[in-house]
C-alpha atoms as a PDB file:
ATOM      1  CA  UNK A   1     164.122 -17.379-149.930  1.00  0.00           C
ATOM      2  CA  UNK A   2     163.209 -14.679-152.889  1.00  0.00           C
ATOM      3  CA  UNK A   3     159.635 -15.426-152.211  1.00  0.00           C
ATOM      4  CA  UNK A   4     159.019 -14.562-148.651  1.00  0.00           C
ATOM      5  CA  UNK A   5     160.149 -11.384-148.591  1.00  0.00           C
ATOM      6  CA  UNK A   6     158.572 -10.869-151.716  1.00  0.00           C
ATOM      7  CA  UNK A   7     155.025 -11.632-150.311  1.00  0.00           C
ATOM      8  CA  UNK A   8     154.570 -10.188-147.094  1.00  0.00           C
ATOM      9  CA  UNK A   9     154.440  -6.733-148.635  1.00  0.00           C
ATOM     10  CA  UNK A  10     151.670  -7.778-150.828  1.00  0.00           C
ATOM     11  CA  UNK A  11     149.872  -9.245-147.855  1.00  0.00           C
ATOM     12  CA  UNK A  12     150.259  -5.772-146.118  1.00  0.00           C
ATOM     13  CA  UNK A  13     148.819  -3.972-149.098  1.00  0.00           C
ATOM     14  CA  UNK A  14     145.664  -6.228-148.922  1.00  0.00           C
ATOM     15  CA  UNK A  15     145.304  -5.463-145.348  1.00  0.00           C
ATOM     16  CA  UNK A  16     145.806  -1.806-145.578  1.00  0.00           C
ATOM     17  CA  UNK A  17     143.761  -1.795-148.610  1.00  0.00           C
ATOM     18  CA  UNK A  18     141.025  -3.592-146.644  1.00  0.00           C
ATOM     19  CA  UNK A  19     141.189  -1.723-143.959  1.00  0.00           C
ATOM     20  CA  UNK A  20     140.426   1.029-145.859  1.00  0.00           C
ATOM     21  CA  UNK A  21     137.786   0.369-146.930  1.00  0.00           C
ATOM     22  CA  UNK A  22     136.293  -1.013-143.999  1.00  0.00           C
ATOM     23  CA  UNK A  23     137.022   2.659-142.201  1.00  0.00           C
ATOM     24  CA  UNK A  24     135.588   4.559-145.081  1.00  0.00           C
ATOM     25  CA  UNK A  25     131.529   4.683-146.019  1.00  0.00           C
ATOM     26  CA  UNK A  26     130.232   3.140-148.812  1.00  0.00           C
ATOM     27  CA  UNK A  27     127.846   6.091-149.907  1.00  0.00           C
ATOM     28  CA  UNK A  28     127.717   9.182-148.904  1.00  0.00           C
ATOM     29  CA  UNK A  29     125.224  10.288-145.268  1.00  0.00           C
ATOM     30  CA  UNK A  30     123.065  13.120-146.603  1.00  0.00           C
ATOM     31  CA  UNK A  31     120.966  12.323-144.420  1.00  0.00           C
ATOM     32  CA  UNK A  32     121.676  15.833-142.874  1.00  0.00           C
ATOM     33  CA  UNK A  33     121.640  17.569-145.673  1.00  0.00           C
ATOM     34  CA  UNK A  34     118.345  16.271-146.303  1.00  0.00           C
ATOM     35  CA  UNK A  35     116.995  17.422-143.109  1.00  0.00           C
ATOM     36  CA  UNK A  36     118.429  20.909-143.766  1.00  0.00           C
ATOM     37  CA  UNK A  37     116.625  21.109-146.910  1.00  0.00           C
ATOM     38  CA  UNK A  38     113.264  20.267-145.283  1.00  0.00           C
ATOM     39  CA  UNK A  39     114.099  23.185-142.680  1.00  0.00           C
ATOM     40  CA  UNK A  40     114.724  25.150-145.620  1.00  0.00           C
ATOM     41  CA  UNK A  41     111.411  24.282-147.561  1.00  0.00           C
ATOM     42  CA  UNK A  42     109.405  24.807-144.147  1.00  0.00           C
ATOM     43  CA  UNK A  43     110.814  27.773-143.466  1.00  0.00           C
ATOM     44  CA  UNK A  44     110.613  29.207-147.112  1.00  0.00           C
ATOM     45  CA  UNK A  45     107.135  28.404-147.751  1.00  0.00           C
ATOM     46  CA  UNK A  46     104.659  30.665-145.279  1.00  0.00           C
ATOM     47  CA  UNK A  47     107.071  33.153-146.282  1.00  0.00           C
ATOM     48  CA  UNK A  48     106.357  32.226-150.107  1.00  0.00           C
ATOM     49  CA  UNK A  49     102.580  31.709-149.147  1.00  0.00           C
ATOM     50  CA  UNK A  50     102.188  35.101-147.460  1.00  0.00           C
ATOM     51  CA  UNK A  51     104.669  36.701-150.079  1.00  0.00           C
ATOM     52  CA  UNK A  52     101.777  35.550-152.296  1.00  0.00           C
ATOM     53  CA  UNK A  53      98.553  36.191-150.696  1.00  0.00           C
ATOM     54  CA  UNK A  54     100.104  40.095-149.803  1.00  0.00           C
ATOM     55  CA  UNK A  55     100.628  40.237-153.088  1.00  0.00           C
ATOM     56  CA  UNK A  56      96.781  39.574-154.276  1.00  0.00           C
ATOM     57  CA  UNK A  57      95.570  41.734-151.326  1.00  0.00           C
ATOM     58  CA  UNK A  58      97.628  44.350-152.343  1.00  0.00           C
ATOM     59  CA  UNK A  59      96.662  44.251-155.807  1.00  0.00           C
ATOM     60  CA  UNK A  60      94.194  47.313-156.678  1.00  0.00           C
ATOM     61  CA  UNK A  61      92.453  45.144-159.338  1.00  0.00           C
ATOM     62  CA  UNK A  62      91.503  42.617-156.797  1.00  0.00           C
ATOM     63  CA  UNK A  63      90.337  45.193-154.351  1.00  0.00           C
ATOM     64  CA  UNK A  64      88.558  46.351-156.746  1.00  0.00           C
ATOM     65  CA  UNK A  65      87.034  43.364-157.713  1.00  0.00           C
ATOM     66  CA  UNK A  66      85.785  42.406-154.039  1.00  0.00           C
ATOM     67  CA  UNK A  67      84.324  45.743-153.367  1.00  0.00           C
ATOM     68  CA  UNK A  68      81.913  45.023-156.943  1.00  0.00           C
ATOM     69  CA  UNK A  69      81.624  41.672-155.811  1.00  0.00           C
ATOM     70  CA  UNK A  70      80.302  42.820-152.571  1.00  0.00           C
ATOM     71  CA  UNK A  71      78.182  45.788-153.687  1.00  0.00           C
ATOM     72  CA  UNK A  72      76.618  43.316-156.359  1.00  0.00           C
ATOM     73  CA  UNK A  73      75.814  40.724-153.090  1.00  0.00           C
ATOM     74  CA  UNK A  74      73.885  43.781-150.994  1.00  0.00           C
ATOM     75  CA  UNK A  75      72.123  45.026-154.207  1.00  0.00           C
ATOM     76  CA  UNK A  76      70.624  40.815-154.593  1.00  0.00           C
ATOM     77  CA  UNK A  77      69.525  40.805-151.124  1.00  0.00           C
ATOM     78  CA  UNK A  78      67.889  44.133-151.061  1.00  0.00           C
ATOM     79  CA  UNK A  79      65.768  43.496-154.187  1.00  0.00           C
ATOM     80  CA  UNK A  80      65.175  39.599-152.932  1.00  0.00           C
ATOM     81  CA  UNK A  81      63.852  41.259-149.673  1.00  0.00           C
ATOM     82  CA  UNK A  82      61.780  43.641-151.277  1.00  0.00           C
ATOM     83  CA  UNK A  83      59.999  41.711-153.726  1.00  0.00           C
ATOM     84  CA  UNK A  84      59.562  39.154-151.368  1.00  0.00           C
ATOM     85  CA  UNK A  85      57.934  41.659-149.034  1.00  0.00           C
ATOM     86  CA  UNK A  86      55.706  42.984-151.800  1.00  0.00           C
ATOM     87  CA  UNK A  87      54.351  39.182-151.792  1.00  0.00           C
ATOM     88  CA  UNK A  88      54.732  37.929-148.559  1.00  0.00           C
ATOM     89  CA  UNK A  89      55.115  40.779-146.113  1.00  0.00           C
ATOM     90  CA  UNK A  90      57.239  38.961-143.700  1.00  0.00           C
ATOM     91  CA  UNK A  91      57.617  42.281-141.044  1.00  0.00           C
ATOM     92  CA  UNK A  92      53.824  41.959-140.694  1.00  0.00           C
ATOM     93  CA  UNK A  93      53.150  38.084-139.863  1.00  0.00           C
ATOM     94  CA  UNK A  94      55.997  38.977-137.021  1.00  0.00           C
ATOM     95  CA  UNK A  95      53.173  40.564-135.273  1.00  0.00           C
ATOM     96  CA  UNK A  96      50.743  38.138-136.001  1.00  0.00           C
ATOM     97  CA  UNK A  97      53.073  35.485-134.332  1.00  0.00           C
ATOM     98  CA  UNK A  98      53.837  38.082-131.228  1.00  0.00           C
ATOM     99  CA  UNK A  99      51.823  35.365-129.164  1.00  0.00           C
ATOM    100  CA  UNK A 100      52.976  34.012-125.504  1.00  0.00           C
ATOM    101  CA  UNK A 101      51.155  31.084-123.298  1.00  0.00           C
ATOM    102  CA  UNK A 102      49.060  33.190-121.545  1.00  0.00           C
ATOM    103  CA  UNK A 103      47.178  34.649-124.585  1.00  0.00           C
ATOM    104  CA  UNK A 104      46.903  31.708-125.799  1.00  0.00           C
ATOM    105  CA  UNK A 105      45.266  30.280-123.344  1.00  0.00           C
ATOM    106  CA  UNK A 106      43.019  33.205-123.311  1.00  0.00           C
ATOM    107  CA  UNK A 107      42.276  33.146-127.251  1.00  0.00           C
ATOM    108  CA  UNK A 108      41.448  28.767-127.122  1.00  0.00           C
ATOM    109  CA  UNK A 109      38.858  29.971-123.897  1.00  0.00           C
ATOM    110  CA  UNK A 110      37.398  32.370-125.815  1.00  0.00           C
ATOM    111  CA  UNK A 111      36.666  30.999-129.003  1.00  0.00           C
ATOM    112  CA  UNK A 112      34.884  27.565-127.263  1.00  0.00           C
ATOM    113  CA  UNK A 113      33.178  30.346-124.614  1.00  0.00           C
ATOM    114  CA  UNK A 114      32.229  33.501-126.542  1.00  0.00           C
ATOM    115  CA  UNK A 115      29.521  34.408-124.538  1.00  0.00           C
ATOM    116  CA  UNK A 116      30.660  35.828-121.324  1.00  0.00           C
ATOM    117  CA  UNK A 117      33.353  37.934-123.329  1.00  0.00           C
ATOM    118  CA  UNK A 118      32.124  42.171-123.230  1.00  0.00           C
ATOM    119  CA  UNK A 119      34.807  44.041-124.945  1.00  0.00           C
ATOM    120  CA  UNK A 120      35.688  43.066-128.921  1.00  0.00           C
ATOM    121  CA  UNK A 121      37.245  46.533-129.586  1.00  0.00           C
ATOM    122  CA  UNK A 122      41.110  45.287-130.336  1.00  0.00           C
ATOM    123  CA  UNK A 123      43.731  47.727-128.362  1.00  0.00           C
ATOM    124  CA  UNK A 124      45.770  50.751-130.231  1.00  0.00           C
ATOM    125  CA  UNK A 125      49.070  52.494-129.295  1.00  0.00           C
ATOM    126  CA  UNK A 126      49.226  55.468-131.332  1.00  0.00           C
ATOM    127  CA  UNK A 127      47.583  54.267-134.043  1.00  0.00           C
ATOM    128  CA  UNK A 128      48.754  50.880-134.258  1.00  0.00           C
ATOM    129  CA  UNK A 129      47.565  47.657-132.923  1.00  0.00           C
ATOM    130  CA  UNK A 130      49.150  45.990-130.238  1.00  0.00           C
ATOM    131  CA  UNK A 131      50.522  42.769-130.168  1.00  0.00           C
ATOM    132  CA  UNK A 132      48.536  40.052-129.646  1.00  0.00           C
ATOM    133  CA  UNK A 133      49.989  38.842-126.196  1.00  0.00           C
ATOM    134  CA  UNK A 134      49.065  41.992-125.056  1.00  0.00           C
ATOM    135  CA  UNK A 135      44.956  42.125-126.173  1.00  0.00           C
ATOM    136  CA  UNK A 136      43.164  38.859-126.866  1.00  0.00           C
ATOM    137  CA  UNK A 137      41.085  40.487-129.214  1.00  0.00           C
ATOM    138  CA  UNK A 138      43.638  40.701-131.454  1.00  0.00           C
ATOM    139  CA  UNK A 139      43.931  38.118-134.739  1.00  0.00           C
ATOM    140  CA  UNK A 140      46.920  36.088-134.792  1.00  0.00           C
ATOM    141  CA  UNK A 141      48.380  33.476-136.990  1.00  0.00           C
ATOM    142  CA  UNK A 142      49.841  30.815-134.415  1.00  0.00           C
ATOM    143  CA  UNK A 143      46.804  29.260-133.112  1.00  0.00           C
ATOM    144  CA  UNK A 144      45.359  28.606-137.224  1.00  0.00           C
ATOM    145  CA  UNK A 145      48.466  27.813-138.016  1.00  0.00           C
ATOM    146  CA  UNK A 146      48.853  25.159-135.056  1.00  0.00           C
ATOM    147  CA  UNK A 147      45.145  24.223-135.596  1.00  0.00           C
ATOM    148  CA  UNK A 148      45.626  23.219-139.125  1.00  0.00           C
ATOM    149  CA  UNK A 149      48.792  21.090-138.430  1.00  0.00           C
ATOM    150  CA  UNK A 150      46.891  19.465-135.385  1.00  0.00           C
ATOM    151  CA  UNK A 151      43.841  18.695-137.283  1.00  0.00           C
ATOM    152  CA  UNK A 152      45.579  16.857-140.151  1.00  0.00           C
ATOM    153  CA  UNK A 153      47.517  14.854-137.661  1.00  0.00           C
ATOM    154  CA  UNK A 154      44.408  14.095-135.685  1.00  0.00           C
ATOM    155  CA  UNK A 155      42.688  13.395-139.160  1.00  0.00           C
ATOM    156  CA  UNK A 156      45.584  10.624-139.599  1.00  0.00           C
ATOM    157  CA  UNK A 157      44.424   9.191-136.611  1.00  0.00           C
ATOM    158  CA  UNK A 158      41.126   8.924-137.392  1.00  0.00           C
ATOM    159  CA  UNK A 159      41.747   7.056-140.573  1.00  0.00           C
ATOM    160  CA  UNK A 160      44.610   5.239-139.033  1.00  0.00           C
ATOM    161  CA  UNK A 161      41.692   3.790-136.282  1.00  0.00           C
ATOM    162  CA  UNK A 162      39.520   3.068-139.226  1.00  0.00           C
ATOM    163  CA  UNK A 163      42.499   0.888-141.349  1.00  0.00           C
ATOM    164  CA  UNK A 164      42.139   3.433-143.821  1.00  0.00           C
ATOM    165  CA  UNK A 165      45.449   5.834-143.428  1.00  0.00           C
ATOM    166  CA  UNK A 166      47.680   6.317-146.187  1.00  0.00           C
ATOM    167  CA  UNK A 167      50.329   8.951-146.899  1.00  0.00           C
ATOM    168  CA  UNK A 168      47.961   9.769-149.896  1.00  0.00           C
ATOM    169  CA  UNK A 169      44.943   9.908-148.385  1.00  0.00           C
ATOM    170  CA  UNK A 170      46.726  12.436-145.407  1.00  0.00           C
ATOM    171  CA  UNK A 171      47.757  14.060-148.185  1.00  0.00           C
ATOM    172  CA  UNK A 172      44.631  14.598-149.907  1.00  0.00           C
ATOM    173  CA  UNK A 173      43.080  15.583-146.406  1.00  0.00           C
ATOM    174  CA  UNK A 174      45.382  18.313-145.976  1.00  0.00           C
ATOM    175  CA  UNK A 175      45.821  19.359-149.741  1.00  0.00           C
ATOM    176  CA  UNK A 176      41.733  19.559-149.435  1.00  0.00           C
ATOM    177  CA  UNK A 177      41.324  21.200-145.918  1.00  0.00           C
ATOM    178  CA  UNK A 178      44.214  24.277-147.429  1.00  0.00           C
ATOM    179  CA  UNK A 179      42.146  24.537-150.850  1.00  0.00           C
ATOM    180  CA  UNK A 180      39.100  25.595-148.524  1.00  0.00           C
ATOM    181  CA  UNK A 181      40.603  28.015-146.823  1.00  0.00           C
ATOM    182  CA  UNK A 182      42.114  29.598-149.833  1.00  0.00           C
ATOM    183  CA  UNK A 183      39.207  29.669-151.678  1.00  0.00           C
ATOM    184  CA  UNK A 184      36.617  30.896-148.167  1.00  0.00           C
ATOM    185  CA  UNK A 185      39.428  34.027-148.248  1.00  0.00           C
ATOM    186  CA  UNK A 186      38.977  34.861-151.910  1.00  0.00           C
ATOM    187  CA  UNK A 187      35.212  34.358-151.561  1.00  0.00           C
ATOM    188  CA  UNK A 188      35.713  37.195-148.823  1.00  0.00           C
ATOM    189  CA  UNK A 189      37.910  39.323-150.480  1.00  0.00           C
ATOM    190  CA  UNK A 190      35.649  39.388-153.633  1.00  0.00           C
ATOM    191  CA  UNK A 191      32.364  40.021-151.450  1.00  0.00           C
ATOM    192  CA  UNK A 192      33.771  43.091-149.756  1.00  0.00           C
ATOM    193  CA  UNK A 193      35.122  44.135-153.088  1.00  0.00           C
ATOM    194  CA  UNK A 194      31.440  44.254-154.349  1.00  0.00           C
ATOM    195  CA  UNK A 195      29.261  45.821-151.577  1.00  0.00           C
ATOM    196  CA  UNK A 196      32.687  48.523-151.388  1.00  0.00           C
ATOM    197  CA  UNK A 197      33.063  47.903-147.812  1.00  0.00           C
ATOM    198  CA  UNK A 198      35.786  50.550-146.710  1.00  0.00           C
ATOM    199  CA  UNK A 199      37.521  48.272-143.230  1.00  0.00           C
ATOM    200  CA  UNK A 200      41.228  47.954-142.716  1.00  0.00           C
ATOM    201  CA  UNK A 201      40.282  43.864-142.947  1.00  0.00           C
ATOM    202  CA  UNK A 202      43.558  42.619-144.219  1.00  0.00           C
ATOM    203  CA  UNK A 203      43.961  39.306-146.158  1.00  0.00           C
ATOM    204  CA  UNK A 204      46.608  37.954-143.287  1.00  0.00           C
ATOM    205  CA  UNK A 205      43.562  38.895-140.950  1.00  0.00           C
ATOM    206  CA  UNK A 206      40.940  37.118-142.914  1.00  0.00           C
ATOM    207  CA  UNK A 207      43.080  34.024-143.139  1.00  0.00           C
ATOM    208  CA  UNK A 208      43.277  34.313-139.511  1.00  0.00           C
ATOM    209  CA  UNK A 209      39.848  34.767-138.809  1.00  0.00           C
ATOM    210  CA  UNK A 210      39.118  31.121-141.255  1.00  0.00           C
ATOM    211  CA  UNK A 211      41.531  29.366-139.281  1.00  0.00           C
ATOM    212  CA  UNK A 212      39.878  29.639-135.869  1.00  0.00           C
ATOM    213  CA  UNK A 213      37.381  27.189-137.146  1.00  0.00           C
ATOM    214  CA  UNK A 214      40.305  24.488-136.611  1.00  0.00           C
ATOM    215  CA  UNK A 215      40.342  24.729-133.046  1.00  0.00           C
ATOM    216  CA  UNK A 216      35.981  23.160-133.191  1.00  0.00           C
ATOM    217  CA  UNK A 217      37.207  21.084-135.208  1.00  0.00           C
ATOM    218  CA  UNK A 218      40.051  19.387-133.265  1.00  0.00           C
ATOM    219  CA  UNK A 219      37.953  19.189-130.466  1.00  0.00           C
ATOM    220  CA  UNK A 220      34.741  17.648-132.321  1.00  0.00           C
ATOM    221  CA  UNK A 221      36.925  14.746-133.897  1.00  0.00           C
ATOM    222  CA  UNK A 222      39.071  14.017-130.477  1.00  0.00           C
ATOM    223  CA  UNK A 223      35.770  13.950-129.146  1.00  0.00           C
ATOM    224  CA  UNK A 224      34.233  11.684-131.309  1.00  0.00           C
ATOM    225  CA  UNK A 225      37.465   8.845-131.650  1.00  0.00           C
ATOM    226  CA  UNK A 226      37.136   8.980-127.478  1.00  0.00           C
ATOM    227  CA  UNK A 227      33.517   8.701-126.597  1.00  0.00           C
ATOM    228  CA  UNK A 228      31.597   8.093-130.289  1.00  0.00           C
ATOM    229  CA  UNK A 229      29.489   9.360-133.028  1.00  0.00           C
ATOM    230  CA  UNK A 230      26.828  11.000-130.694  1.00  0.00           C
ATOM    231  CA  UNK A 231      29.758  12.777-128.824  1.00  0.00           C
ATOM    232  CA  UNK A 232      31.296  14.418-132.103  1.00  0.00           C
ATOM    233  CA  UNK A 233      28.103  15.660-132.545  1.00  0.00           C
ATOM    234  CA  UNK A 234      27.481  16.702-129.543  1.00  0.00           C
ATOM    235  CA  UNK A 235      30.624  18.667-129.238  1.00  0.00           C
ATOM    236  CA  UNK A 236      30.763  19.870-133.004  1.00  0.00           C
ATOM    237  CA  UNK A 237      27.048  21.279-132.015  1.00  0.00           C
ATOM    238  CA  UNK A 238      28.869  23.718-129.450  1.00  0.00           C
ATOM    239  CA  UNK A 239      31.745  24.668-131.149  1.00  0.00           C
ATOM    240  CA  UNK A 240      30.023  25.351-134.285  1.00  0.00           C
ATOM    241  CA  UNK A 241      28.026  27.742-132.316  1.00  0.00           C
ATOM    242  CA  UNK A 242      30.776  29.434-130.176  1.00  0.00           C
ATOM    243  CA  UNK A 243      32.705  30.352-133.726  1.00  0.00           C
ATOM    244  CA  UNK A 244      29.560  31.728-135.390  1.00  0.00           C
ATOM    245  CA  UNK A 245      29.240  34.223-132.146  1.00  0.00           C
ATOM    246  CA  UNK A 246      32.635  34.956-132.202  1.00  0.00           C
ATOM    247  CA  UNK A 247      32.606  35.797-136.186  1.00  0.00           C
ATOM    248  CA  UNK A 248      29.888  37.982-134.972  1.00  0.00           C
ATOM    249  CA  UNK A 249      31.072  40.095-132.429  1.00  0.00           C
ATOM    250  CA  UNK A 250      34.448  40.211-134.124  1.00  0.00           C
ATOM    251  CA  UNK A 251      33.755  40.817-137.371  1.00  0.00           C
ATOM    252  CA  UNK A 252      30.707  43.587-136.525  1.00  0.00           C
ATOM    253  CA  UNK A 253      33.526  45.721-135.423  1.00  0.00           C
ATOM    254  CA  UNK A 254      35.785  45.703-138.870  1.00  0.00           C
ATOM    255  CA  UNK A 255      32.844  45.819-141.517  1.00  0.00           C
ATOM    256  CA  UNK A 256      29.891  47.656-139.825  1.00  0.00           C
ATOM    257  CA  UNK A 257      29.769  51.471-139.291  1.00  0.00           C
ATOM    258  CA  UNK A 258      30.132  53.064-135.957  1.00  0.00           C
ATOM    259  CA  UNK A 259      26.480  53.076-135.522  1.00  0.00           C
ATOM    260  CA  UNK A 260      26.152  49.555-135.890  1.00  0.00           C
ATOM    261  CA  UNK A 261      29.131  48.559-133.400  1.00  0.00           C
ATOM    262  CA  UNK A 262      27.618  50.455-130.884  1.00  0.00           C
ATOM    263  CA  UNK A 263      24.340  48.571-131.223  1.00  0.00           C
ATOM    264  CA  UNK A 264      22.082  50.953-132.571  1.00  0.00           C
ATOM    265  CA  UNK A 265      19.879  50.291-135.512  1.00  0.00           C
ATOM    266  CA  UNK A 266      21.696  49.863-138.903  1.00  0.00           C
ATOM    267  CA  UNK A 267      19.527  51.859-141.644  1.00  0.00           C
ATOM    268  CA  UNK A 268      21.039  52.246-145.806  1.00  0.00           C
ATOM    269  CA  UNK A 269      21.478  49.559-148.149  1.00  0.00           C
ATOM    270  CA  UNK A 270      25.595  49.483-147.438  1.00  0.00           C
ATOM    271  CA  UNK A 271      25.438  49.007-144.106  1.00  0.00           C
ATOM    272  CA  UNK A 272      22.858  45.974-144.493  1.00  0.00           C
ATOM    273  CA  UNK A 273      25.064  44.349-147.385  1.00  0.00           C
ATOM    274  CA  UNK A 274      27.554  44.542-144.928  1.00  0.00           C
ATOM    275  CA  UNK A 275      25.639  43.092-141.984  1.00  0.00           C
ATOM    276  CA  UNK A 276      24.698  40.261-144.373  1.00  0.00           C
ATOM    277  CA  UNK A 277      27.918  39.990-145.256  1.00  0.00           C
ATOM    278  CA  UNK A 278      29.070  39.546-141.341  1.00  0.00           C
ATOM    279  CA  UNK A 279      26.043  36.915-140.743  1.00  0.00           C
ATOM    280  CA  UNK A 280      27.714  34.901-144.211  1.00  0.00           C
ATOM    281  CA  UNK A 281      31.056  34.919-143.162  1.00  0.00           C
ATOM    282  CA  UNK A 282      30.181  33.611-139.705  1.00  0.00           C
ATOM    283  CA  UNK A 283      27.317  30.975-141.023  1.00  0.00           C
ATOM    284  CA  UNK A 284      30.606  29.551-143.544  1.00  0.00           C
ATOM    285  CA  UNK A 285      32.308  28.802-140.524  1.00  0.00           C
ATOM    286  CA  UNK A 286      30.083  25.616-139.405  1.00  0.00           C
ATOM    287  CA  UNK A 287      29.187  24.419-143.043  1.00  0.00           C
ATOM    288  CA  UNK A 288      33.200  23.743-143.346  1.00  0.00           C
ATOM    289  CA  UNK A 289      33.700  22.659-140.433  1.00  0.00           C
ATOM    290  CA  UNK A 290      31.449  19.589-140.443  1.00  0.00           C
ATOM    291  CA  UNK A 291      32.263  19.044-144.389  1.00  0.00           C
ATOM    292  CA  UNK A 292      36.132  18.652-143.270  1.00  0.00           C
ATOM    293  CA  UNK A 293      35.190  16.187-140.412  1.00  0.00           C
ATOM    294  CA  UNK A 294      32.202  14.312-141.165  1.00  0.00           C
ATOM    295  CA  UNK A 295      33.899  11.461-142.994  1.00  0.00           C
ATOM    296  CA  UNK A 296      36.424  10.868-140.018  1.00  0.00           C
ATOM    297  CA  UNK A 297      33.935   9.645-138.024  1.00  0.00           C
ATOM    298  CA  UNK A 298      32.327   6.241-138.418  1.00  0.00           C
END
């Protein structure tokens, strides 16, 4: 009887005990918290960031710093553009680039037909030349520059028709065809330096002049892969005479004297170097162009 009553309160402090526990959590939800710290973080660090980066912009030694820094940059490129001026004047070729379709059309016409053309006197506008779209007379670099490129690809094809292509052998074309040209302008340069010729003849003009001969050439080899040996020479034949007129009429203008551009009869010693000079120049002009095409055709 003692033990019945004595139990049931211990049964009812299990329960309650494990009730309890089964109302309250096992670990603590910060789950929240958690969150609120992120929020926190977020919020806290563009403020840190810009707290930061203020900071360094309103430091005087860094302003300081990125005004040398800049000053130093300008200085570079100023002395990078003029000593690559004094070498390569880059706001000259501009003009000898100033080319549209139409002129060069015109230029491509004229140097395969020389013979109709009347006027060689190149255009001025207060003393300076005018752009070569707007006077054909004028020297440009596009079509040599175009003209070499063409001719070492049409050169591949030749040897590429013959089973003879390589990349080294297109190299050695090319490499070969640029060491002529370099070494026809010196030639040049060093002849007017001996008979003193006094001519605003520039270099970029000379180099100019030596790449016309491209354009005979093009046309002799295309000629020759289409229609044969006799038609390359054929071709070369006529182009080789259309540059040595045009050599002639052009370069009369730019290394004879006034008397001897307006056709009347050249008398002195200086004024025939010159005139020899003019008829060597223009004579070069087929000599290199059937050396640098020759072997393409077979």
């Amino acid at each position: 009887m003692d033990y019945t009553p004595t139990q049931k309160p211990n049964m009812r402090q299990r329960n309650s005990s494990a009730d309890g526990l089964e109302g309250s959590q096992l670990f603590e939800d910060t789950s929240g918290a958690a969150h609120g710290l992120q929020t926190g973080n977020q919020q806290a660090g563009p403020q840190a960031a810009g707290f930061t980066g203020q900071s360094i912009l309103s430091d005087p030694m860094s302003n300081l710093a990125m005004a040398y820094g800049s000053s130093l940059a300008s200085q570079g490129r100023e002395m990078v553009d003029k000593n690559l001026d004094r070498f390569i004047p880059i706001s000259k070729m501009k003009y000898y680039f100033a080319v549209d379709t139409v002129y060069v059309g015109k230029k491509l016409g004229l140097l395969v037909f020389p013979y109709m053309h009347k006027n060689w006197e190149v255009s001025y506008q207060q003393d300076t030349p005018v752009a070569p779209r707007f006077d054909v007379n004028a020297p440009d670099l596009y079509i040599p520059a175009m003209g070499f490129i063409t001719y070492v690809l049409v050169a591949g094809l030749a040897l590429g028709t013959q089973n003879r292509f390589s990349p080294e052998l297109l190299g050695v074309q090319a490499s070969s065809a640029f060491v002529w040209l370099v070494m026809e302008v010196l030639a040049v340069l060093l002849s007017l330096y001996l008979v003193s010729a006094n001519t605003d003849l520039t270099t970029i003009d000379l180099l100019a002049f030596s790449g016309y001969k491209y354009v005979g050439m093009i046309i002799g080899v295309v000629a020759g892969l289409l229609f044969g040996r006799p038609a390359y020479y054929l071709s070369l034949l006529w182009c080789c005479a259309a540059i040595f007129v045009f050599m002639i009429r052009t370069l009369r203008l730019k290394l004879l004297s006034d008397a001897a551009a307006e056709g009347r009869l050249v008398r002195g010693t200086r004024n025939q170097l010159r005139m020899y000079l003019t008829m060597s120049i223009a004579a070069a002009q087929p000599i290199f162009m059937y050396w640098l095409t020759y072997h393409l055709i077979r």
